[in-house]
Protein backbone atom coordinates (compact mmCIF):
# COMPACT_ATOMS: atom_id res chain seq x y z
CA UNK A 1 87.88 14.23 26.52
CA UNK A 2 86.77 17.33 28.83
CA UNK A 3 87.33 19.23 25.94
CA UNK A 4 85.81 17.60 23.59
CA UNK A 5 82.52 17.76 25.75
CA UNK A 6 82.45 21.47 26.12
CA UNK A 7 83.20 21.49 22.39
CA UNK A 8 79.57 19.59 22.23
CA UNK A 9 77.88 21.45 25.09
CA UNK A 10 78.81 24.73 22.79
CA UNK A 11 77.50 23.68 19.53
CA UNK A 12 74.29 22.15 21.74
CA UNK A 13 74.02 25.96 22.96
CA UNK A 14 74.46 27.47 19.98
CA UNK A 15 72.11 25.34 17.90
CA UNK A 16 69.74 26.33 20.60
CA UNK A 17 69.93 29.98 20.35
CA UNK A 18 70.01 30.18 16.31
CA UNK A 19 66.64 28.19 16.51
CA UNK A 20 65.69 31.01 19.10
CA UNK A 21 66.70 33.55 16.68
CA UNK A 22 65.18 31.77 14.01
CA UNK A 23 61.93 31.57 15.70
CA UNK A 24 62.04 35.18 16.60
CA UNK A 25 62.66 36.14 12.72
CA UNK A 26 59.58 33.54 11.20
CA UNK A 27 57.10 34.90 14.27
CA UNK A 28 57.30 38.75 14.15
CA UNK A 29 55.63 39.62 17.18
CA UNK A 30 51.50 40.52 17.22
CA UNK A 31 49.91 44.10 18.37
CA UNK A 32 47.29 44.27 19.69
CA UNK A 33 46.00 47.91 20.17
CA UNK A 34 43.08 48.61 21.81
CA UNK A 35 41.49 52.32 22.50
CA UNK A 36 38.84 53.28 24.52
CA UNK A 37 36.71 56.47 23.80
CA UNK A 38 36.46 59.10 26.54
CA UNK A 39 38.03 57.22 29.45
CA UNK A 40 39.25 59.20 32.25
CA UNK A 41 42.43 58.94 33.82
CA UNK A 42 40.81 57.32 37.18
CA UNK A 43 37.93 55.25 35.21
CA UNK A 44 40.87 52.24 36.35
CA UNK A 45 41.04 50.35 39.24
CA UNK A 46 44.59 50.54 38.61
CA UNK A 47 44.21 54.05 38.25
CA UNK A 48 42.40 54.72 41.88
CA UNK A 49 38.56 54.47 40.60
CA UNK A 50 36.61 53.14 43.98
CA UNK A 51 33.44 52.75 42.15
CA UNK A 52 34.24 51.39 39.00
CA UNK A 53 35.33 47.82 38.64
CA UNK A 54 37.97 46.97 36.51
CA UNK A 55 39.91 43.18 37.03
CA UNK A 56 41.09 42.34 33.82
CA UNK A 57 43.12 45.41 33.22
CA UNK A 58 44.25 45.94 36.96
CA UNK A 59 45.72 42.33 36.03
CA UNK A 60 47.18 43.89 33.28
CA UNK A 61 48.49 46.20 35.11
CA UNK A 62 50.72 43.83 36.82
CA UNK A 63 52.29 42.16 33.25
CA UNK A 64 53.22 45.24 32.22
CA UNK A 65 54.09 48.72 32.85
CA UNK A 66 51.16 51.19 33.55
CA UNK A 67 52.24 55.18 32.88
CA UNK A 68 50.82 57.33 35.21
CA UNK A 69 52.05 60.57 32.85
CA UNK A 70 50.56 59.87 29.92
CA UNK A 71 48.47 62.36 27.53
CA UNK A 72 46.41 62.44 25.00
CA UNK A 73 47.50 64.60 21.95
CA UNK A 74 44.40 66.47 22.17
CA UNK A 75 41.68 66.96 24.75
CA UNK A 76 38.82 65.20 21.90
CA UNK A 77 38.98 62.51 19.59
CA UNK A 78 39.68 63.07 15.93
CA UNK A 79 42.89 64.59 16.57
CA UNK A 80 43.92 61.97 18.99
CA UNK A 81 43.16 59.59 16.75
CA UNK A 82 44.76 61.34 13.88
CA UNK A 83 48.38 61.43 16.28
CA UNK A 84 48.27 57.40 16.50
CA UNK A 85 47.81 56.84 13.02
CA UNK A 86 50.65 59.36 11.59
CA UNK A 87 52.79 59.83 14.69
CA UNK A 88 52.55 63.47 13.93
CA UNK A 89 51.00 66.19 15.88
CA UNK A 90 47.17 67.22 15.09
CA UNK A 91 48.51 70.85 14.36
CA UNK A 92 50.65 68.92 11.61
CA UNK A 93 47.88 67.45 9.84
CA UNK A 94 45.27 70.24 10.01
CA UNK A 95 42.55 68.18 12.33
CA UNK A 96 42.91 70.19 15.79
CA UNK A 97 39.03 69.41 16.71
CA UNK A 98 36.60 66.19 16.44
CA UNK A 99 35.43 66.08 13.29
CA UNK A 100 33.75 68.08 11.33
CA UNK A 101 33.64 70.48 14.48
CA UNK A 102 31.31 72.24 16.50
CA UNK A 103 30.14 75.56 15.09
CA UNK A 104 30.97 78.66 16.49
CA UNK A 105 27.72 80.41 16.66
CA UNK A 106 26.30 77.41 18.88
CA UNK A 107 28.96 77.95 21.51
CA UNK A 108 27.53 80.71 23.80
CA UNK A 109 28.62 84.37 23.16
CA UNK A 110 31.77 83.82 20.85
CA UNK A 111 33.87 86.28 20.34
CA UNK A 112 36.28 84.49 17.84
CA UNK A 113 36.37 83.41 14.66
CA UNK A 114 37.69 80.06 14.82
CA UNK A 115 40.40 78.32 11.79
CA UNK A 116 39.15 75.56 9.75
CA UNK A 117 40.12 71.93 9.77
CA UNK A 118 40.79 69.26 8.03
CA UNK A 119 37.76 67.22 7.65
CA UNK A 120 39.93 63.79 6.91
CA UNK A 121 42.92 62.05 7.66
CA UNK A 122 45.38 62.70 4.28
CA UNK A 123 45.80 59.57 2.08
CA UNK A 124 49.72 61.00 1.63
CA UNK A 125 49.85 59.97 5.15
CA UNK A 126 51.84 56.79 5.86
CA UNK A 127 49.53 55.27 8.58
CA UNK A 128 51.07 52.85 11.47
CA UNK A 129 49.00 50.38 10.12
CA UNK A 130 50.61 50.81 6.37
CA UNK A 131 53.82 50.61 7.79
CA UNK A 132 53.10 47.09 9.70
CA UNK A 133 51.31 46.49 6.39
CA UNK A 134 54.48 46.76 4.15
CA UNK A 135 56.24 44.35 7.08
CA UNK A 136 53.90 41.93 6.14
CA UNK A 137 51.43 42.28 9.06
CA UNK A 138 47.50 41.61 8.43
CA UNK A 139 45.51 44.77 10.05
CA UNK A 140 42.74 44.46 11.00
CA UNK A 141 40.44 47.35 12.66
CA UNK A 142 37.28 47.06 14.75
CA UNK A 143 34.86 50.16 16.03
CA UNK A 144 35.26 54.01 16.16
CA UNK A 145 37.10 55.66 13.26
CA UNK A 146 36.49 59.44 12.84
CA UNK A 147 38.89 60.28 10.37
CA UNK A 148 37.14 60.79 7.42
CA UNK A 149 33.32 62.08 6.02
CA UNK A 150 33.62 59.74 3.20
CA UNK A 151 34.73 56.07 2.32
CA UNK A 152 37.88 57.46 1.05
CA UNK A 153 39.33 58.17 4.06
CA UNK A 154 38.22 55.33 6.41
CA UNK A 155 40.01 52.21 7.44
CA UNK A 156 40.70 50.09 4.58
CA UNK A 157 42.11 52.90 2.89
CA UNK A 158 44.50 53.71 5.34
CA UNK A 159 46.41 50.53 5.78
CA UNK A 160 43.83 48.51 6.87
CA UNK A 161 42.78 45.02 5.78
CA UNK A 162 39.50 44.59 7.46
CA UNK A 163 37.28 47.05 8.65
CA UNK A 164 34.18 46.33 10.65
CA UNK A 165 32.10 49.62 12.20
CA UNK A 166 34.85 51.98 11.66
CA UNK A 167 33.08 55.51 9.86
CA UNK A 168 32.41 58.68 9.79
CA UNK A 169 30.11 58.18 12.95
CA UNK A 170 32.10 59.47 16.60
CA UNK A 171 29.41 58.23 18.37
CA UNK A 172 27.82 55.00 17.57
CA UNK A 173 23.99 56.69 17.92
CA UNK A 174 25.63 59.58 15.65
CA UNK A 175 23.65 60.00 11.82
CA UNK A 176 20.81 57.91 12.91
CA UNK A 177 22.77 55.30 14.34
CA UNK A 178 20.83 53.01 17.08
CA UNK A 179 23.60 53.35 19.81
CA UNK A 180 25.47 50.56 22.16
CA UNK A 181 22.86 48.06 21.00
CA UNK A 182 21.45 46.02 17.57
CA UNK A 183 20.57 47.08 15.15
CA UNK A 184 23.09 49.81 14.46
CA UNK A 185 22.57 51.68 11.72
CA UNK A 186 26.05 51.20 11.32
CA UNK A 187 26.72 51.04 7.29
CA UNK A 188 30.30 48.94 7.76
CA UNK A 189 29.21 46.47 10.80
CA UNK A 190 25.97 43.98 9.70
CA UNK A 191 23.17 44.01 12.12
CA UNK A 192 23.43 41.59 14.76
CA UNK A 193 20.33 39.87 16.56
CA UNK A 194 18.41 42.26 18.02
CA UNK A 195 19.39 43.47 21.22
CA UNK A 196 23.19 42.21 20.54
CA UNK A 197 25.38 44.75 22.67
CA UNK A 198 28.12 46.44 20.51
CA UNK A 199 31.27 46.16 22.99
CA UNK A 200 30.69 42.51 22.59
CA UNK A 201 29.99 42.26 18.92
CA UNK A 202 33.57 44.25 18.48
CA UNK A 203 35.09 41.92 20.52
CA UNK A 204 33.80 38.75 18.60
CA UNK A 205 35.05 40.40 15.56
CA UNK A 206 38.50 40.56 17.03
CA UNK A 207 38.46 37.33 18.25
CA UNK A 208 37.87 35.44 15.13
CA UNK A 209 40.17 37.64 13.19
CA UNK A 210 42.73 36.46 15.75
CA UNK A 211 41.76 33.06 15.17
CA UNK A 212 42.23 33.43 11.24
CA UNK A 213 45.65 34.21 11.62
CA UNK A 214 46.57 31.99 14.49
CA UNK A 215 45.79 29.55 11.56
CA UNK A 216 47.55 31.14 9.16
CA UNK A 217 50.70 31.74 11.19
CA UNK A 218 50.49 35.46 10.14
CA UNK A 219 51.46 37.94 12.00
CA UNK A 220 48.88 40.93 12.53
CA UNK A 221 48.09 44.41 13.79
CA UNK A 222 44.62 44.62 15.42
CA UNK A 223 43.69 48.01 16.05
CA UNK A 224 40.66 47.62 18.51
CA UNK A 225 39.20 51.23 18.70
CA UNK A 226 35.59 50.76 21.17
CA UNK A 227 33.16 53.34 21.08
CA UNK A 228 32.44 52.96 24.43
CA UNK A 229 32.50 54.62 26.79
CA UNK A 230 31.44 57.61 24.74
CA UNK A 231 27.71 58.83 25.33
CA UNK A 232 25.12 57.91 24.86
CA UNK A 233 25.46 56.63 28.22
CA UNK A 234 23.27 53.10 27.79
CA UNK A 235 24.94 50.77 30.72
CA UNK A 236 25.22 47.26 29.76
CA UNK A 237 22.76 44.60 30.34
CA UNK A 238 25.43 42.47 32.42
CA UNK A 239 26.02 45.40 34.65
CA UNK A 240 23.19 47.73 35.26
CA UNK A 241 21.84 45.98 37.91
CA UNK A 242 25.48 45.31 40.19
CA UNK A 243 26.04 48.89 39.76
CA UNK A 244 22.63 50.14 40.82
CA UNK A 245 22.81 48.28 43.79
CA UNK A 246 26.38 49.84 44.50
CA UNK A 247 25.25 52.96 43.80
CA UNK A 248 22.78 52.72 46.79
CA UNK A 249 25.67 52.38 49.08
CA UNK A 250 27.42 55.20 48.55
CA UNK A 251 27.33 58.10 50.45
CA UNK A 252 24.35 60.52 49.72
CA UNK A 253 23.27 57.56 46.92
CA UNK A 254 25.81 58.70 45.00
CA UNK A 255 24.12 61.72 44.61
CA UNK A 256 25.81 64.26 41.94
CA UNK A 257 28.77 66.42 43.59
CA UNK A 258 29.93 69.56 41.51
CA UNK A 259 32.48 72.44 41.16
CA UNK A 260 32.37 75.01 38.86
CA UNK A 261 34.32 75.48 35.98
CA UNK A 262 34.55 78.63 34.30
CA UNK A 263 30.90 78.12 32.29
CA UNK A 264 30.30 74.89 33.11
CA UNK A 265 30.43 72.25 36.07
CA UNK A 266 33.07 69.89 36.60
CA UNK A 267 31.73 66.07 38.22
CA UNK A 268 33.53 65.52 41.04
CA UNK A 269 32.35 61.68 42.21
CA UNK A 270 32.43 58.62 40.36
CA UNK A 271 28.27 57.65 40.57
CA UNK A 272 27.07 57.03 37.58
CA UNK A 273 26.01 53.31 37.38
CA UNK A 274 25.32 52.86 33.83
CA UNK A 275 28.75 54.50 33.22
CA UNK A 276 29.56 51.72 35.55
CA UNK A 277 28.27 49.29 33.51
CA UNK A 278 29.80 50.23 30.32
CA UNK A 279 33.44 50.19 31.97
CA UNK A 280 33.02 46.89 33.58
CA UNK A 281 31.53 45.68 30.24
CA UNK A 282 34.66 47.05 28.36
CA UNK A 283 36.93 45.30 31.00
CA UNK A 284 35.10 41.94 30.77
CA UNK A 285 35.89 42.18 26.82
CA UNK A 286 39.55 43.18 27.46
CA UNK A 287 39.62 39.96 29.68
CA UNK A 288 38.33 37.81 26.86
CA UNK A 289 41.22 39.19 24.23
CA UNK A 290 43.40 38.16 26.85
CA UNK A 291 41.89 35.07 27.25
CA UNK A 292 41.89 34.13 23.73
CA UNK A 293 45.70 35.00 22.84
CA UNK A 294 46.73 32.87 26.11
CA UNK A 295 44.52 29.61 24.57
CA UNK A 296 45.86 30.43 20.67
CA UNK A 297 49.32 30.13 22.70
CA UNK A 298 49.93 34.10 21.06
CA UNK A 299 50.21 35.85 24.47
CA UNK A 300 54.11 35.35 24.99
CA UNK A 301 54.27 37.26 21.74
CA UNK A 302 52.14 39.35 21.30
CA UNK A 303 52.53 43.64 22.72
CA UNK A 304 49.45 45.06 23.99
CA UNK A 305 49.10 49.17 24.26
CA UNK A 306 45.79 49.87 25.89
CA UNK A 307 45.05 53.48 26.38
CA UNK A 308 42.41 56.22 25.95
CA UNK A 309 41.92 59.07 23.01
CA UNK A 310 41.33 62.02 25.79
CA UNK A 311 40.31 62.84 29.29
CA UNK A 312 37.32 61.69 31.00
CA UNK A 313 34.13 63.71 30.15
CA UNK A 314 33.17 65.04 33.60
CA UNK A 315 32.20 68.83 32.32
CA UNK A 316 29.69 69.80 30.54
CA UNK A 317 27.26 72.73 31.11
CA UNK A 318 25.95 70.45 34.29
CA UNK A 319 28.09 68.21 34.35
CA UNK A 320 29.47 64.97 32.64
CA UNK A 321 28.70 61.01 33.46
CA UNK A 322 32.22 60.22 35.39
CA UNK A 323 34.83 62.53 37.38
CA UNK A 324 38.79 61.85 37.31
CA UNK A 325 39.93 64.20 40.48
CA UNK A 326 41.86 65.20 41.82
CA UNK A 327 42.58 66.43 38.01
CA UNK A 328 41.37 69.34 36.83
CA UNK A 329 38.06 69.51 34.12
CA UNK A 330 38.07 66.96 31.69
CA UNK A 331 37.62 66.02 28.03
CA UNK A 332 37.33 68.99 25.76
CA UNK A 333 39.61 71.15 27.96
CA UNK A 334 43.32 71.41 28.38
CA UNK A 335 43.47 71.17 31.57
CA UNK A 336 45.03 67.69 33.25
CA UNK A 337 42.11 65.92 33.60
CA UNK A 338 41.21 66.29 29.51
CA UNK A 339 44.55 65.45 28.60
CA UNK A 340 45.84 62.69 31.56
CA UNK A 341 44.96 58.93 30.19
CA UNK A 342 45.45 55.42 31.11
CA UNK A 343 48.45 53.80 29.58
CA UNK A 344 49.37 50.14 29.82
CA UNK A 345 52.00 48.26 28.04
CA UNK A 346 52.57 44.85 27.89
CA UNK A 347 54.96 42.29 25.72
CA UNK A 348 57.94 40.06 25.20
CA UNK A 349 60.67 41.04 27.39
CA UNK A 350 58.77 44.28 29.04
CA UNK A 351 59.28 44.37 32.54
CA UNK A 352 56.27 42.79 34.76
CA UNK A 353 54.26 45.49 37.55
CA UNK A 354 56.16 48.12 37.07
CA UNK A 355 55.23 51.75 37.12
CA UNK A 356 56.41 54.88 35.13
CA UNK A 357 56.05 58.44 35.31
CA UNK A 358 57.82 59.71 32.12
CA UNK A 359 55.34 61.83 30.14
CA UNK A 360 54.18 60.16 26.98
CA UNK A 361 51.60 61.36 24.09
CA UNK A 362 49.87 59.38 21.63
CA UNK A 363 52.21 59.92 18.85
CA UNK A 364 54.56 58.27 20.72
CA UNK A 365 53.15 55.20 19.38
CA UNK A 366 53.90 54.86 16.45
CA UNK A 367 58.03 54.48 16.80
CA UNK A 368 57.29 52.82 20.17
CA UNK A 369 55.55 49.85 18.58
CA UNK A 370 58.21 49.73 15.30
CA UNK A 371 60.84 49.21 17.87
CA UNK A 372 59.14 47.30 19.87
CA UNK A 373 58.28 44.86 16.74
CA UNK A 374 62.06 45.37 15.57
CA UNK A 375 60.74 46.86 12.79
CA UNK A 376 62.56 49.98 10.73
CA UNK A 377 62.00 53.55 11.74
CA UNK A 378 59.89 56.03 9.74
CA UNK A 379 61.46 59.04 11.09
CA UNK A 380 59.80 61.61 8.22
CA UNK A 381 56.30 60.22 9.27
CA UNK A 382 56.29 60.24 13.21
CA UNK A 383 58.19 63.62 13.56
CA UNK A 384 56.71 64.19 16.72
CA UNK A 385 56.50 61.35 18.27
CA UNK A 386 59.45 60.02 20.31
CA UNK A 387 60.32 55.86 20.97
CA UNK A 388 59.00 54.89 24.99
CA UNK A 389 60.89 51.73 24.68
CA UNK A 390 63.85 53.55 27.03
CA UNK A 391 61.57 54.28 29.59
CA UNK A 392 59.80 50.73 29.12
CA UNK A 393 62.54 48.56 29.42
CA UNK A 394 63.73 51.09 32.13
CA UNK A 395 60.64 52.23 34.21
CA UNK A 396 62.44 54.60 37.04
CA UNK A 397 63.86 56.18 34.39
CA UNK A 398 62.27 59.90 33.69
CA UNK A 399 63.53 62.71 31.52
CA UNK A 400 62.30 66.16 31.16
CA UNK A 401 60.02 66.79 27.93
CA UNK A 402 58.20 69.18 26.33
CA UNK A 403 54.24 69.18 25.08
CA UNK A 404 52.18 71.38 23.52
CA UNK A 405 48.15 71.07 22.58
CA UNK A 406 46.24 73.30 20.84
CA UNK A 407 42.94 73.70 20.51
CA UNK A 408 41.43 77.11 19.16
CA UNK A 409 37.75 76.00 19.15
CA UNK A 410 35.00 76.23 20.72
CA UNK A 411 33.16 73.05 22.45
CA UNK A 412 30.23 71.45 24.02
CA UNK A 413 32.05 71.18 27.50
CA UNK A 414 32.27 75.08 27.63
CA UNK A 415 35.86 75.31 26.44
CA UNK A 416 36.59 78.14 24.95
CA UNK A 417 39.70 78.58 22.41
CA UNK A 418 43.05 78.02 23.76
CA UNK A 419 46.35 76.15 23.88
CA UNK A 420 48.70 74.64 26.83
CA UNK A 421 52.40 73.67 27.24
CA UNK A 422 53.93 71.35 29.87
CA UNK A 423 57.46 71.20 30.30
CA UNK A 424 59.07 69.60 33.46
CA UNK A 425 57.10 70.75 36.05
CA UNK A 426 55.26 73.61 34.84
CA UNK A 427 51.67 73.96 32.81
CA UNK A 428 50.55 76.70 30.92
CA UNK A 429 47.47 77.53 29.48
CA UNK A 430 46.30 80.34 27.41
CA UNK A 431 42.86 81.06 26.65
CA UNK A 432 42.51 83.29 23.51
CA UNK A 433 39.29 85.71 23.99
CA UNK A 434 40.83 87.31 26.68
CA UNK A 435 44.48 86.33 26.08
CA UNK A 436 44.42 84.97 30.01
CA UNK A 437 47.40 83.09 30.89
CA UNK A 438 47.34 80.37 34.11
CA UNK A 439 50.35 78.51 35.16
CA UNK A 440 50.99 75.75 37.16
CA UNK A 441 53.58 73.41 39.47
CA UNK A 442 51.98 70.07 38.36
CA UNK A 443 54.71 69.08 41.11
CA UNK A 444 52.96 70.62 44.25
CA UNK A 445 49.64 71.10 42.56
CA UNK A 446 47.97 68.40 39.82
CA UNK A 447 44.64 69.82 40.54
CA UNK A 448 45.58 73.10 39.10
CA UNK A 449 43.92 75.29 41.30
CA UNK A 450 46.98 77.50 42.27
CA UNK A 451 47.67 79.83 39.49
CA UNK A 452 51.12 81.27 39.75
CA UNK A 453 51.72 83.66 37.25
CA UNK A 454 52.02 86.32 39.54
CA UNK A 455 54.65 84.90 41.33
CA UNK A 456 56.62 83.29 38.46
CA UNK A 457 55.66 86.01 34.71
CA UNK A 458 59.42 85.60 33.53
CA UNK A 459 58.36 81.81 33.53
CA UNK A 460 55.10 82.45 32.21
CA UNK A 461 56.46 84.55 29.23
CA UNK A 462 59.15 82.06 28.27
CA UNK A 463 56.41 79.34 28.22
CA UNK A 464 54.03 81.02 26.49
CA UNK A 465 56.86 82.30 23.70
CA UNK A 466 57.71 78.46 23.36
CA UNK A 467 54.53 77.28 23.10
CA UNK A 468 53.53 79.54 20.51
CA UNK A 469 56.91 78.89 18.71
CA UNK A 470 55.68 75.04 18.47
CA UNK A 471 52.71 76.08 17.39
CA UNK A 472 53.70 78.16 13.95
CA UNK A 473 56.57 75.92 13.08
CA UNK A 474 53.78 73.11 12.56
CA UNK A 475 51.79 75.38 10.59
CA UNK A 476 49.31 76.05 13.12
CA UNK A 477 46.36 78.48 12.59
CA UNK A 478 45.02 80.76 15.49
CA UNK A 479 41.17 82.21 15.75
CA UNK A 480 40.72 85.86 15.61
CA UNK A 481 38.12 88.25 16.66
CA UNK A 482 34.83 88.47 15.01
CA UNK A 483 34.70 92.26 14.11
């Protein structure tokens, strides 16, 4: 008889976990991807900001795993955003600047004739949203694009099913655009009512796609790209006010603190209240996506990356809206604070509150989320990037990598052409007009204000021999000098 009960208790189990695995295989699990333009590395609570305000994703934070290594694959946008989508490096697909690029003879006293780029995103490329796509996965993208001059090349014909206010534009105020608020010029998002602020309107937008398929029982990919918090800075009408006031009680008033940066100034204190605004309006939409999976009963199966496409932009020639130090610079330059970002990651069976410091780039998304999704791997399309489910599912774990970025342009923070390498602890960057080399111990110095190539040139030379290695075997080009 006692047999014959555990012979029932077993089948009981088993029936149980082949309707587990069933449900697993009829509910692939969501993604929900969501980029913010131009956030720093400390624009976070999480992340250490004391100014800036930011609940819902400090919650976040703490149902997931937050990476406090992780880069951008390029200090601006189009190549960035050019990495997620193929997986490969921006050197690999010809875009190594935003796009199409600043020109040479506006950048002050060039001395080098910079390479041309690739003014769109190839069509030969298999995006991550084709390959979720071809797994039966609706996509669905809201916001910034920047891939692409022409139709072409934007969303919906690059894997996408929907497309609302992604275009050429990298700036929604860009090509006569009206900026953060209706109407917006915008030729693939409608008009809202006057006034209507765009963080918001991108967030409706995702919400009722997310709805649709909740409906429909369909999985999706929901690539959430904001153009905040990219200039021009407009605050939010929520926010301007709170942040005002807070701005009053701050030392000095929060009066602009500086340090100089080769030919510009680096912001050194966060301040800036309609930057203020914009973050906590961006949070309070995060909040409501998280909201809305949690009622649709999605959240237990859904993964959510939530990252940035570069550094914070705290230089310009006096200085940028928000400051990320200790880090060095900031967007547009290759030092750490250009190339740090936020990274959260949250989903089924990803440890809760948990920290990592392996270094990740933004290629790395593209196998991390087929894995994650249990989906096949497209190893000839993300050749550079490299899985982060190991370091996920194990957060103390940390492993030695290299990266490279190169950017031989010139741009409106005052960088001038160049190209960087971290491995372990060391940085390297080379700056082409003079061929100046810097190198750093990221372990004993993140600001990057110890140069020790004195000390350490054997180091130095095998870096920069590497680094320029990784650069030709991905077909790289390099500026030369205007004669």
């Amino acid at each position: 008889m006692k047999y014959y009960k555990y012979l029932l208790v077993l089948a009981a189990f088993l029936l149980l976990v082949n309707s587990c695995i069933d449900q697993q295989q009829k509910h692939p699990p969501n993604i929900l991807f969501i980029l913010v333009d131009d956030l720093g590395w400390k624009d976070l609570g999480s992340y250490g900001s004391e100014f800036y305000d930011t609940p819902n994703l400090d919650e976040l934070t703490q149902q997931g795993v937050r990476f406090t290594n992780a880069y951008s694959a390029h200090p601006v946008c189009s190549p960035t955003r050019a990495a997620i989508m193929t997986g490969k490096d921006p050197i690999r697909v010809g875009i190594t600047d935003w796009i199409p690029g600043m020109d040479p003879e506006k950048a002050p006293h060039p001395q080098l004739r910079t390479p041309e780029i690739n003014h769109h995103l190839s069509l030969e490329e298999v995006t991550i949203a084709e390959a979720f796509k071809e797994e039966g996965y609706s996509t669905f993208f809201a916001g910034k694009w920047h891939l692409g001059e022409t139709e072409k090349y934007w969303p919906k014909q690059q894997g996408f099913d929907v497309n609302k206010g992604g275009w050429k534009a990298g700036s929604p105020s860009a090509y006569g655009g009206g900026g953060y608020y209706s109407p917006y010029h915008n030729p693939k998002l409608k008009d809202g009512p006057e006034g209507e602020y765009l963080t918001n309107r991108l967030t409706d937008e995702s919400v009722q796609f997310m709805e649709r398929m909740a409906s429909k029982e369909v999985p999706f990919f929901l690539y959430l790209s904001f153009y905040t918090v990219h200039t021009p800075i407009q605050g939010a009408p929520a926010y301007d006010s709170l942040y005002k006031a807070k701005k009053q009680n701050l030392p000095d008033q929060g009066a602009v603190q500086t340090r100089r940066e080769h030919r510009g100034k680096t912001r050194l204190n966060q301040s800036n209240y309609k930057y203020a605004a914009m973050v906590r309006a961006m949070d309070e939409n995060v909040g409501r996506l998280l909201d809305k999976l949690e009622t649709l009963g999605l959240s237990e199966n859904t993964i959510i990356i939530f990252t940035s496409d570069n550094g914070g932009l705290t230089i310009l020639k006096e200085a940028g809206p928000t400051a990320v130090t200790p880090l060095r610079a900031g967007k547009g330059w290759a030092y750490e604070g250009g190339l740090r970002i936020p990274l959260i990651i949250k989903g089924p069976g990803i440890p809760e509150g948990k920290v990592s410091q392996q270094p990740s780039v933004s290629m790395d998304y593209y196998p991390t989320l087929l894995e994650l999704a249990g989906l096949p791997k497209r190893a000839g399309q993300h050749v550079d990037g490299k899985s982060m489910v190991p370091y996920i599912n194990n957060p103390s774990r940390t492993d030695e990598r290299m990266l490279v970025w190169h950017y031989p342009h010139y741009h409106g923070s005052m960088w001038r052409p160049g190209s960087a390498i971290r491995q372990g602890q060391w940085k390297l960057i080379e700056f082409y007009e003079d061929n100046t080399i810097e190198l750093y111990n990221l372990n004993k110095d993140i600001s990057e204000q110890h140069n020790v190539v004195g000390k350490y040139p054997d180091k130095a030379d095998m870096l920069r021999e590497q680094m320029h290695e990784y650069i030709q075997q991905r077909g790289g080009k390099f500026p030369t000098k205007i004669e």
